[in-house]
Protein backbone atom coordinates (compact mmCIF):
# COMPACT_ATOMS: atom_id res chain seq x y z
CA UNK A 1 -83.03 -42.72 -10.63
CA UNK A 2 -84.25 -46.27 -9.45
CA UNK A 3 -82.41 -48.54 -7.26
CA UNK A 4 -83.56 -51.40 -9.50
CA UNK A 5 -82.27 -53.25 -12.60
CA UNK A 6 -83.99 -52.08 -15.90
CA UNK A 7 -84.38 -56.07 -16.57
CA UNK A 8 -86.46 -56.51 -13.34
CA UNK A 9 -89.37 -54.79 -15.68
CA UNK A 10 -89.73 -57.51 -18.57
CA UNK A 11 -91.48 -54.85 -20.96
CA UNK A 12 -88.54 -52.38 -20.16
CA UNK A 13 -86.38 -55.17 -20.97
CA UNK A 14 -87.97 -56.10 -24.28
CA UNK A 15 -87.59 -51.75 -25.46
CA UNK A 16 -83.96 -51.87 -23.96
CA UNK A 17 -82.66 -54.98 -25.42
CA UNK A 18 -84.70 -54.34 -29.01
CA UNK A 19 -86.44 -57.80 -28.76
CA UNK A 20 -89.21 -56.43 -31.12
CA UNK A 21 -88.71 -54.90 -34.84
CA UNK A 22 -84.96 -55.90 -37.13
CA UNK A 23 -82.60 -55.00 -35.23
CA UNK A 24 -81.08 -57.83 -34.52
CA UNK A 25 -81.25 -59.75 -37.84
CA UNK A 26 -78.56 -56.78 -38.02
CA UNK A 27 -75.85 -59.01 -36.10
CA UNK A 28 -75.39 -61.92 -38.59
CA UNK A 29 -74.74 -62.28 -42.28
CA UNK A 30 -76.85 -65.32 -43.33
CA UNK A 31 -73.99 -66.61 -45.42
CA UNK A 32 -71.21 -66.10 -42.77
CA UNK A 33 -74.04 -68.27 -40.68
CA UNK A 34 -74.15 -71.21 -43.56
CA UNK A 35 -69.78 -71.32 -43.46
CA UNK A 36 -70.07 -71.57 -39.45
CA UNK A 37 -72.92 -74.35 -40.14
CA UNK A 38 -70.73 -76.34 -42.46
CA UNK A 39 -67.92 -75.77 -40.20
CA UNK A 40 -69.28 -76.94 -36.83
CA UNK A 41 -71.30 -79.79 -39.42
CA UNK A 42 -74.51 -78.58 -38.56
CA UNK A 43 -75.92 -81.53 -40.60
CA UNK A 44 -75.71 -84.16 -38.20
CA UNK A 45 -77.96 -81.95 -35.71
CA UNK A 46 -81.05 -83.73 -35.37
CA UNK A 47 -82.21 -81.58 -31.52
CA UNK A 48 -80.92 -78.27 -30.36
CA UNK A 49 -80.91 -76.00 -27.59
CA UNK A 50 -81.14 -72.22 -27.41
CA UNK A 51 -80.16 -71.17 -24.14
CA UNK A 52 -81.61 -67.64 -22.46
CA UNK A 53 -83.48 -67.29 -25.77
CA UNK A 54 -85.30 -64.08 -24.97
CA UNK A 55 -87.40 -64.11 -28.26
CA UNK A 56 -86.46 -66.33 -29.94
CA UNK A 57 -84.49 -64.22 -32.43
CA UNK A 58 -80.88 -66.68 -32.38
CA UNK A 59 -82.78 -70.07 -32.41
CA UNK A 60 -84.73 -68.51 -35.90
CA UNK A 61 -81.29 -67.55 -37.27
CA UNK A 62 -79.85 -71.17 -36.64
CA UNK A 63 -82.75 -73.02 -37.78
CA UNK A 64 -82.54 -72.81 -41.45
CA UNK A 65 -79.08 -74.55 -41.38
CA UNK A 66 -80.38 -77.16 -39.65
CA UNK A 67 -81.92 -80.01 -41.04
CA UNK A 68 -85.44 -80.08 -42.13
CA UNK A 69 -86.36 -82.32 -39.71
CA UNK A 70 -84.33 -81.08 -36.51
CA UNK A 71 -85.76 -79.68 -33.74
CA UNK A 72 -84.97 -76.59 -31.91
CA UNK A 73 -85.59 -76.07 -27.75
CA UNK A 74 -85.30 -72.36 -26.49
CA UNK A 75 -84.89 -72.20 -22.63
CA UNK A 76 -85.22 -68.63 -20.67
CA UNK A 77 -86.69 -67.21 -17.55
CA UNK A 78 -88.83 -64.98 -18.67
CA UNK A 79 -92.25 -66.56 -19.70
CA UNK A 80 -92.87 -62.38 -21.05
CA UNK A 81 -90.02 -63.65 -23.68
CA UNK A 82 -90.52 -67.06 -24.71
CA UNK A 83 -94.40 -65.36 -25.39
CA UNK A 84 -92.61 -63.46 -28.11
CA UNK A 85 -90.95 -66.53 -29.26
CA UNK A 86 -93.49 -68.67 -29.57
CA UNK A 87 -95.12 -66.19 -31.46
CA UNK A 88 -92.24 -66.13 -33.93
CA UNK A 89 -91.53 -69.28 -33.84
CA UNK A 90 -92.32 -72.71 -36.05
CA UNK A 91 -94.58 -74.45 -33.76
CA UNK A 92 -93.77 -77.42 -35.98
CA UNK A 93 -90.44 -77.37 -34.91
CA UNK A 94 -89.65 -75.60 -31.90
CA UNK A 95 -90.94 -75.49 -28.36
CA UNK A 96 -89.88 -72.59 -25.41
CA UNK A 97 -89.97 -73.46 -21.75
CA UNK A 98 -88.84 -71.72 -18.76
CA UNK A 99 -85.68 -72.36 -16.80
CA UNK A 100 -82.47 -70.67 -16.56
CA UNK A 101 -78.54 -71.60 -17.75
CA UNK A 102 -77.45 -72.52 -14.60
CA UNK A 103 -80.41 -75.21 -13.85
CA UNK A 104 -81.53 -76.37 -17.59
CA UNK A 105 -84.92 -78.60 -17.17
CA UNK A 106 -83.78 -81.12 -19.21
CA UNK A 107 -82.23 -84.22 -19.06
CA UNK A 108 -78.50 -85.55 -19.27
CA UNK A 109 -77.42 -86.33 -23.12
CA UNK A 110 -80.76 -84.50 -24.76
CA UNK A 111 -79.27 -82.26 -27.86
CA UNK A 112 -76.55 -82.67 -30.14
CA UNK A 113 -76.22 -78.43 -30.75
CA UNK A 114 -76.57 -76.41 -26.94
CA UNK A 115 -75.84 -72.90 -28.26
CA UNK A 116 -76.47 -69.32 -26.35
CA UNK A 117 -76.27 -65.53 -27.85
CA UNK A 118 -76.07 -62.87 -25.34
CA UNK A 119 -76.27 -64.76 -22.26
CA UNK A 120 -73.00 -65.40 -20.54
CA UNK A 121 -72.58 -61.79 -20.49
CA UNK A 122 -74.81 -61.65 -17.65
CA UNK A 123 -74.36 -64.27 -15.86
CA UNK A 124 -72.47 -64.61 -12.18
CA UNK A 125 -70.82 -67.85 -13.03
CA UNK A 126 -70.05 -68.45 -16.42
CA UNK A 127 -68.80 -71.64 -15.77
CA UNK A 128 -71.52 -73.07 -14.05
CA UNK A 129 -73.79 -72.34 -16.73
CA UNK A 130 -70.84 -74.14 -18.93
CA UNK A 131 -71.45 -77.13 -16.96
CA UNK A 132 -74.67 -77.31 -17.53
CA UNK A 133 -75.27 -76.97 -21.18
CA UNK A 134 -72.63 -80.07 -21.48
CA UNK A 135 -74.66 -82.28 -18.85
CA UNK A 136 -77.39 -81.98 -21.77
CA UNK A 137 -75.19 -81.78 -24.19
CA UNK A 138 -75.10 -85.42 -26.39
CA UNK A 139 -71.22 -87.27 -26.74
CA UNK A 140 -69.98 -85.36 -29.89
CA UNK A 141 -72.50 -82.78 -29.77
CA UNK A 142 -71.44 -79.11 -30.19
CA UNK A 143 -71.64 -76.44 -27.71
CA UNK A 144 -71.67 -72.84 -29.75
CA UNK A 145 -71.62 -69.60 -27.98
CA UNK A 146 -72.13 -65.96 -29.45
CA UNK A 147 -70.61 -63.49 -27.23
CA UNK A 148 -69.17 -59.80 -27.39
CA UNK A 149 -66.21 -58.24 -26.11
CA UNK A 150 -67.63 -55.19 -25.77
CA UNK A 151 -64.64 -53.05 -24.13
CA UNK A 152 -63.38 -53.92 -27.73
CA UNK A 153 -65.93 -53.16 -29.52
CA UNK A 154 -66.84 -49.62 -27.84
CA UNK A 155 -63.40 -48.40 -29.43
CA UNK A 156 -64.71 -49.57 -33.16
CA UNK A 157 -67.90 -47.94 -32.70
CA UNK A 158 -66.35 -44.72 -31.02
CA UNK A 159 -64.20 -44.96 -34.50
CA UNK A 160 -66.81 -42.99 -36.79
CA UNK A 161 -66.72 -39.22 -37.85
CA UNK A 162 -67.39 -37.24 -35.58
CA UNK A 163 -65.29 -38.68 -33.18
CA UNK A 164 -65.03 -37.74 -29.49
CA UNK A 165 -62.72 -35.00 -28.45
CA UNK A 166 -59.34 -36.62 -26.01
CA UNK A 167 -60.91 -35.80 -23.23
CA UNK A 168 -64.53 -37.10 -23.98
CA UNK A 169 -62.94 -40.41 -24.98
CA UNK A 170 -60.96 -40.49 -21.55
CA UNK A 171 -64.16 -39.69 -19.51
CA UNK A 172 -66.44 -42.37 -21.25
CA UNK A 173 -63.62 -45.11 -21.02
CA UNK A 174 -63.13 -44.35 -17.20
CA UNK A 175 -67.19 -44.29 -17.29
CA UNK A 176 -67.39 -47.47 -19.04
CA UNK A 177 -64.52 -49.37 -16.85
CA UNK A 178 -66.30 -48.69 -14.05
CA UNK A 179 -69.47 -49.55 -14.62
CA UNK A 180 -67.89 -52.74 -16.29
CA UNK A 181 -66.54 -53.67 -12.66
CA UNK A 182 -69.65 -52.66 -10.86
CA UNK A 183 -71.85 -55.23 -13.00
CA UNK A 184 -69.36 -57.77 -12.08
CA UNK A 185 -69.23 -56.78 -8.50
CA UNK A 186 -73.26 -56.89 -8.24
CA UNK A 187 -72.82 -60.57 -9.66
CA UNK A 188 -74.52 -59.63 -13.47
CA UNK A 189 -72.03 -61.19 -15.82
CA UNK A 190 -69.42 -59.77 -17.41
CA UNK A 191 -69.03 -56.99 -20.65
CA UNK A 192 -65.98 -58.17 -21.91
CA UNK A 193 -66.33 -62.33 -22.01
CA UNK A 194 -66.36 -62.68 -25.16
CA UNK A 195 -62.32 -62.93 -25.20
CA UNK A 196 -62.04 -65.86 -22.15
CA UNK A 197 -64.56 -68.09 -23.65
CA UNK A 198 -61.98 -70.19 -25.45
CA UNK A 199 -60.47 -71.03 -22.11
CA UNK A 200 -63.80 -71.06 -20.08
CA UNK A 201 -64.73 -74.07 -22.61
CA UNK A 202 -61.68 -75.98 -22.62
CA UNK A 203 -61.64 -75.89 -18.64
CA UNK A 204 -65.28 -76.88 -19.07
CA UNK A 205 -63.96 -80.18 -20.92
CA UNK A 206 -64.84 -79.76 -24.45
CA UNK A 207 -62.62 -80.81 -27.26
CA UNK A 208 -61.57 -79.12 -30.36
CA UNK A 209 -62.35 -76.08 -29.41
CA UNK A 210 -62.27 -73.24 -31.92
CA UNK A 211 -63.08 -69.67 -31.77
CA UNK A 212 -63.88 -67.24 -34.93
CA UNK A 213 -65.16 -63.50 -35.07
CA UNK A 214 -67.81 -61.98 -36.97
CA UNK A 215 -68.27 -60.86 -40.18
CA UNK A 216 -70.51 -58.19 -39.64
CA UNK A 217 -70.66 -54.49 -39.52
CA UNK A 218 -73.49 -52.39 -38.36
CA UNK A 219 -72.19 -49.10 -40.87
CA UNK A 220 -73.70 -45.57 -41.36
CA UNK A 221 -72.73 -43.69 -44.32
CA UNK A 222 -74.50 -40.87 -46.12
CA UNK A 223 -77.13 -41.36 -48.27
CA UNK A 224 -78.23 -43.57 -45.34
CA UNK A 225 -80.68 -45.13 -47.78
CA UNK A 226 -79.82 -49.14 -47.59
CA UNK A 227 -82.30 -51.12 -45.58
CA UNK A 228 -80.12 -51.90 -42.67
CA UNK A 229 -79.27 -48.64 -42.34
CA UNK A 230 -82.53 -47.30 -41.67
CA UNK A 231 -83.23 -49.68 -39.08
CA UNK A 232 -80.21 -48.88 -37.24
CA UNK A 233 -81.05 -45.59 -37.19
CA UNK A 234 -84.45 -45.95 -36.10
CA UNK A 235 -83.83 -48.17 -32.98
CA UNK A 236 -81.06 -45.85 -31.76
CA UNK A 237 -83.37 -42.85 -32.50
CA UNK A 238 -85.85 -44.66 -30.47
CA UNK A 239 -82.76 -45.42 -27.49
CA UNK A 240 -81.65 -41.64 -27.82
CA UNK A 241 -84.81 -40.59 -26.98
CA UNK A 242 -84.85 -42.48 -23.81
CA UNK A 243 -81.45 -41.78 -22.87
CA UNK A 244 -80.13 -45.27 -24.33
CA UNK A 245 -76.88 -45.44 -25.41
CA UNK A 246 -75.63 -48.17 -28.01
CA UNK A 247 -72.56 -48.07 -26.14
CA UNK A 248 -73.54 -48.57 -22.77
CA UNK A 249 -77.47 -49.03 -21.86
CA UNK A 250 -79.38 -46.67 -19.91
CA UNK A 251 -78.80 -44.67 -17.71
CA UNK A 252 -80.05 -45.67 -14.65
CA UNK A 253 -78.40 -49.25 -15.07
CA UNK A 254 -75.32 -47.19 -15.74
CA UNK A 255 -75.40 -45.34 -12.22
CA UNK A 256 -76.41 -48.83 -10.50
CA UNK A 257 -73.23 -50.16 -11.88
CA UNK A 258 -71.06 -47.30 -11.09
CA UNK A 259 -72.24 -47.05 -7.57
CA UNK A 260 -71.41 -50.52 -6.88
CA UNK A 261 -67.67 -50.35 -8.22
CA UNK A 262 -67.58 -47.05 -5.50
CA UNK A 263 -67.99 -44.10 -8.04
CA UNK A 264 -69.23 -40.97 -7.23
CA UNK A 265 -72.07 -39.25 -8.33
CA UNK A 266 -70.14 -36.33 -9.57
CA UNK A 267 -67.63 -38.63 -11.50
CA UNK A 268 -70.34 -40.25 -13.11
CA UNK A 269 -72.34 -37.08 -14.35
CA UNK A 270 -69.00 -35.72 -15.80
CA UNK A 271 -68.79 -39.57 -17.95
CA UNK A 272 -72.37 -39.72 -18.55
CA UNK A 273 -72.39 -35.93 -20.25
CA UNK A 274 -69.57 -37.45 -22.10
CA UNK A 275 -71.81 -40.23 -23.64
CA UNK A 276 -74.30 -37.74 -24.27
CA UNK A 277 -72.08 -35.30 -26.02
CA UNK A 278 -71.40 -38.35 -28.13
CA UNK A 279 -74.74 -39.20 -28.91
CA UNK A 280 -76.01 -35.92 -29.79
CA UNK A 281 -73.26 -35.63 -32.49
CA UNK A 282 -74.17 -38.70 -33.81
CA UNK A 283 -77.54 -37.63 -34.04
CA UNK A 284 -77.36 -34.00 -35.39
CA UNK A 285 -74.23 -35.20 -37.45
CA UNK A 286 -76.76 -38.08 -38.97
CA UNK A 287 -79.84 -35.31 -39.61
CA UNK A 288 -76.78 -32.85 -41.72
CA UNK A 289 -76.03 -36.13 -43.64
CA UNK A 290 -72.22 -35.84 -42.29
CA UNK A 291 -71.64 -39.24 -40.11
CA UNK A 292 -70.20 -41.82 -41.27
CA UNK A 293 -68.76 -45.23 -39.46
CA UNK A 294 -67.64 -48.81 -39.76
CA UNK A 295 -69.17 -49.76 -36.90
CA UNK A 296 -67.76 -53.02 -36.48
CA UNK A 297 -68.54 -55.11 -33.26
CA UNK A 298 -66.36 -57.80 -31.64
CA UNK A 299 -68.57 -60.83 -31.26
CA UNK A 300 -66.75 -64.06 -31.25
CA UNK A 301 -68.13 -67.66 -31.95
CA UNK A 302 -66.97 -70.10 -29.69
CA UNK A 303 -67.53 -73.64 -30.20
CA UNK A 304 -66.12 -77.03 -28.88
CA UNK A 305 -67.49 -80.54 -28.88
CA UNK A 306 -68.64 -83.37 -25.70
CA UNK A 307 -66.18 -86.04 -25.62
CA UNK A 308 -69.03 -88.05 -23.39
């Protein structure tokens, strides 16, 4: 298996992370989206900022409960992404550059929303990035984040029928631990943020900061005929096939993160058998019309204003 991260390809990236098809209009209810807007008061947006955008796909959720005439920025440093983005995007109302969370290109006091989904899970220091989105962040603005606690949510989705035996659940938790530490130690953000980022804002300097957790659950159930259904099933199809895991990535980024938190290569294959044990259950207990899951995920809002 390569030495390098899966993310050092861009097109690999774009397959691994599901940047292309529905999959991700899968994370958000559109009305649980409206309450947040109303909430946070949206309204008085008139500029915002998507930070690591990728495609584009969490700007185009936020921009219909924004005003007609507010503007939306997405930021990343891919230029393969924002290509996808722009693509998607209303060129009427949004524009994509390159730059990264830690260094925005932009100046101090531009947007009155600086949100991010997915994105402080990978970074080194969280709280630099913080930093930065309130330097461009206007005096009352809001600063939203969307991030997962995934140790959490690897329990819900390990939840369904069939589940793992004792012992399968033991070896992908150890599995899934360690590789947790070894992304941290190789300075690639961490899993599990979701659950700090009430404190990492408030020792950023926001005020009234508030935290809620989505309303949304990926489920599987037999006749496995609904809409969303289907595409869940075909983009972890598509995953399974490449030995992706909706629990955990790939493999090879796996075995790059285990390595680095001093596992062995025997420990590993005994975990990694375990995540494939669980993934060909899923997948012969889907084709016999027999699985069946919540699948809820633990992604928390987190939002707090600039007092200036």
């Amino acid at each position: 298996m390569t030495t390098e991260p899966e993310y050092a390809d861009p097109q690999r990236y774009i397959e691994l992370v599901a940047f292309e098809g529905s999959w991700r209009d899968l994370f958000w209810n559109r009305d649980f989206l409206a309450l947040m807007a109303r909430r946070l008061r949206f309204g008085e947006v008139g500029r915002a900022l998507d930070v690591g955008c990728g495609a584009g796909h969490w700007g185009r959720a936020l921009l219909p409960h924004l005003p007609s005439g507010a503007t939306l920025a997405g930021v990343d440093r891919e230029e393969a992404f924002l290509a996808m983005a722009r693509e998607s995007g209303d060129p009427e109302r949004t524009e994509y550059v390159v730059g990264t969370a830690e260094r925005l290109p932009f100046p101090d006091a531009s947007f009155d929303l600086v949100t991010c989904q997915l994105v402080m899970i990978h970074l080194a220091d969280p709280a630099l990035a913080l930093r930065e989105m309130r330097r461009v962040l206007r005096p009352g603005g809001v600063l939203l984040m969307a991030e997962p606690d995934n140790r959490a949510g690897n329990i819900a989705l390990l939840g369904g029928e069939p589940r793992p035996s004792d012992q399968d659940f033991a070896l992908l938790f150890e599995l899934l631990l360690r590789t947790e530490r070894g992304k941290s130690a190789l300075g690639e953000g961490d899993q599990s943020i979701g659950g700090r980022l009430p404190g990492l804002a408030v020792a950023a300097g926001l005020d009234e900061v508030v935290a809620y957790t989505n309303d949304r659950c990926i489920s599987l159930h037999p006749p496995y005929e609904r809409g969303d259904m289907k595409v869940a099933m075909e983009q972890e199809r598509s995953w399974y096939a490449q030995q992706v895991s909706v629990l955990c990535g790939s493999r090879a980024d796996n075995w790059r993160f285990y390595q680095a938190a001093q596992g062995t290569r025997d420990d590993f294959d005994r975990g990694w058998q375990a995540v494939e044990r669980w993934m060909d259950s899923v997948q012969e207990s889907i084709a016999a019309r027999t699985y069946h899951a919540a699948r809820g995920f633990v992604m928390y809002l987190v939002a707090g204003r600039n007092p200036g």
